[in-house]
C-alpha atoms as a PDB file:
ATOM      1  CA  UNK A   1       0.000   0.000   0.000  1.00  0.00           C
ATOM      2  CA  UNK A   2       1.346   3.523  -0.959  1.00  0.00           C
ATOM      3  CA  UNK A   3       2.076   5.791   1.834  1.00  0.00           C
ATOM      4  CA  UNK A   4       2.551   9.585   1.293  1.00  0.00           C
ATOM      5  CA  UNK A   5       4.612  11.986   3.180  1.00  0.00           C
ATOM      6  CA  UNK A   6       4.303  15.674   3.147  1.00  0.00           C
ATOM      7  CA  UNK A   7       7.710  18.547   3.616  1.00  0.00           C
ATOM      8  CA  UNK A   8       7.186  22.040   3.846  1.00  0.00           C
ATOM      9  CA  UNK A   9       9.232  24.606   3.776  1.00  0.00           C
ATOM     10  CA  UNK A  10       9.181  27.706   6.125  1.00  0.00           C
ATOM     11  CA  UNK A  11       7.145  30.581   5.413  1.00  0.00           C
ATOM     12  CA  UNK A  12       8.896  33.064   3.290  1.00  0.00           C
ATOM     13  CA  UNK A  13       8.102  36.087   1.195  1.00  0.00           C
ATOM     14  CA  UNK A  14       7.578  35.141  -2.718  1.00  0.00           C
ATOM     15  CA  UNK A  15      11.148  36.903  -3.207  1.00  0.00           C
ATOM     16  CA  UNK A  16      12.881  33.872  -1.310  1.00  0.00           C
ATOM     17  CA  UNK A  17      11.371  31.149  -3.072  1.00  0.00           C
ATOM     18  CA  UNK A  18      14.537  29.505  -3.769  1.00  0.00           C
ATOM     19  CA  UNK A  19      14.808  29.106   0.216  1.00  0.00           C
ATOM     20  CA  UNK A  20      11.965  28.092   0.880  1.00  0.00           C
ATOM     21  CA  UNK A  21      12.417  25.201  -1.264  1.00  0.00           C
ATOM     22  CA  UNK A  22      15.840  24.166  -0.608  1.00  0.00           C
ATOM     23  CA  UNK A  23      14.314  24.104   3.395  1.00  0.00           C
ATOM     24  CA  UNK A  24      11.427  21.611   1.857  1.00  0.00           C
ATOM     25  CA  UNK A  25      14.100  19.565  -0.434  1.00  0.00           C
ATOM     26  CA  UNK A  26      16.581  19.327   2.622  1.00  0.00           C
ATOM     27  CA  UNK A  27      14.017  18.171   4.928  1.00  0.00           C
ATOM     28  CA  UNK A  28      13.242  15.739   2.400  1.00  0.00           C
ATOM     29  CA  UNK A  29      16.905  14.645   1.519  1.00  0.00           C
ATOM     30  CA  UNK A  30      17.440  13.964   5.380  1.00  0.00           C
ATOM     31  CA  UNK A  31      14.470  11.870   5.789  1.00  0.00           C
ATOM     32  CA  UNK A  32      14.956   9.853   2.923  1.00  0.00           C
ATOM     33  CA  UNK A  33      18.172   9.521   3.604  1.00  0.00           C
ATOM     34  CA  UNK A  34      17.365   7.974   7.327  1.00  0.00           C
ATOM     35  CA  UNK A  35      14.446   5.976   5.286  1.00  0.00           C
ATOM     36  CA  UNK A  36      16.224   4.455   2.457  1.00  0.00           C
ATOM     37  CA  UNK A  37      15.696   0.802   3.694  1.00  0.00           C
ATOM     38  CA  UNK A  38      12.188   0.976   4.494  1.00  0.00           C
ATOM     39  CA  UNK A  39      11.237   2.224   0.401  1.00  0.00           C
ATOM     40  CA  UNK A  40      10.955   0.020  -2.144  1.00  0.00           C
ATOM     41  CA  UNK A  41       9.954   2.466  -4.870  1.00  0.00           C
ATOM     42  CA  UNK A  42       8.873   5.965  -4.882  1.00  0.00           C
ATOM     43  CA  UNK A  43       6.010   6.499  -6.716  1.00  0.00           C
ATOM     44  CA  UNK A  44       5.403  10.114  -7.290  1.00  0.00           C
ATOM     45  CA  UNK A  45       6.701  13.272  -5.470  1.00  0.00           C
ATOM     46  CA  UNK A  46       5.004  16.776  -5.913  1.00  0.00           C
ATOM     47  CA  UNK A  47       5.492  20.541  -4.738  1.00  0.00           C
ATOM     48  CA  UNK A  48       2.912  22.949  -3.722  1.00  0.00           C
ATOM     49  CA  UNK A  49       3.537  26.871  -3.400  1.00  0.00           C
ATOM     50  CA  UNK A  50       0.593  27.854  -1.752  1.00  0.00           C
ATOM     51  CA  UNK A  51       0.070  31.484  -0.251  1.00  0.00           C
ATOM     52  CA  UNK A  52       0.557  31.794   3.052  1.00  0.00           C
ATOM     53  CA  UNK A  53      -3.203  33.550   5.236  1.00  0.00           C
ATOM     54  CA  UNK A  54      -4.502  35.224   1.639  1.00  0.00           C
ATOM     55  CA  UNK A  55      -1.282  36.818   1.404  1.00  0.00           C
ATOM     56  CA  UNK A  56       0.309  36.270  -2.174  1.00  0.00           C
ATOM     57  CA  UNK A  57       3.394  37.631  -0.816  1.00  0.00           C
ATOM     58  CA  UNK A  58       4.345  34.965   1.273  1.00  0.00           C
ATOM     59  CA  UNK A  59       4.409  31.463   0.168  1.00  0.00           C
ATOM     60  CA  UNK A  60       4.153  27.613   2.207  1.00  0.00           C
ATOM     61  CA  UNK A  61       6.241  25.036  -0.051  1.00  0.00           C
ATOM     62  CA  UNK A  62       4.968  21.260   0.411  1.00  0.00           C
ATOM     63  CA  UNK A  63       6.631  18.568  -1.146  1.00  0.00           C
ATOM     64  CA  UNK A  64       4.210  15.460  -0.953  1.00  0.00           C
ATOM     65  CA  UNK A  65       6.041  11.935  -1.581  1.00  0.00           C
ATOM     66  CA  UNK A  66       4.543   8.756  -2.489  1.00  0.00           C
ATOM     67  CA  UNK A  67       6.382   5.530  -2.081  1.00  0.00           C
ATOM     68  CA  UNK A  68       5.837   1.868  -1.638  1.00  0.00           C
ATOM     69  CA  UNK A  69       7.622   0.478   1.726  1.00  0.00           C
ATOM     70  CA  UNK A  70       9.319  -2.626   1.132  1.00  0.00           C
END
């Protein structure tokens, strides 16, 4: 059965995008790293930029990844 995890980034204005996604990516890298014998496959991975309270000038970044464990 597929599980999914979800990464977000901190909240950042739309001008630091770039860091707000290499906060999401790193969080990700770590955990897979300290997960690689429990996956079997990943499945599908996504990232979200979604505005942060209404505010378009701050951004959330969410990396969802699907896998299968092993």
């Amino acid at each position: 059965m597929k599980k999914t995890i979800y990464f977000t980034g901190t909240n950042h204005q739309i001008g630091q995008l770039d860091v707000a996604i290499k906060t999401a990516t790193d969080k990700r890298d770590t955990w897979l790293m300290a997960n690689e014998s429990k996956i079997g496959k990943i499945d599908n991975e996504d990232i979200k930029i979604i505005p942060w309270n209404g505010n378009n000038g701050y951004v959330m970044i969410t990396i969802l990844l699907t896998y299968y464990p092993k």
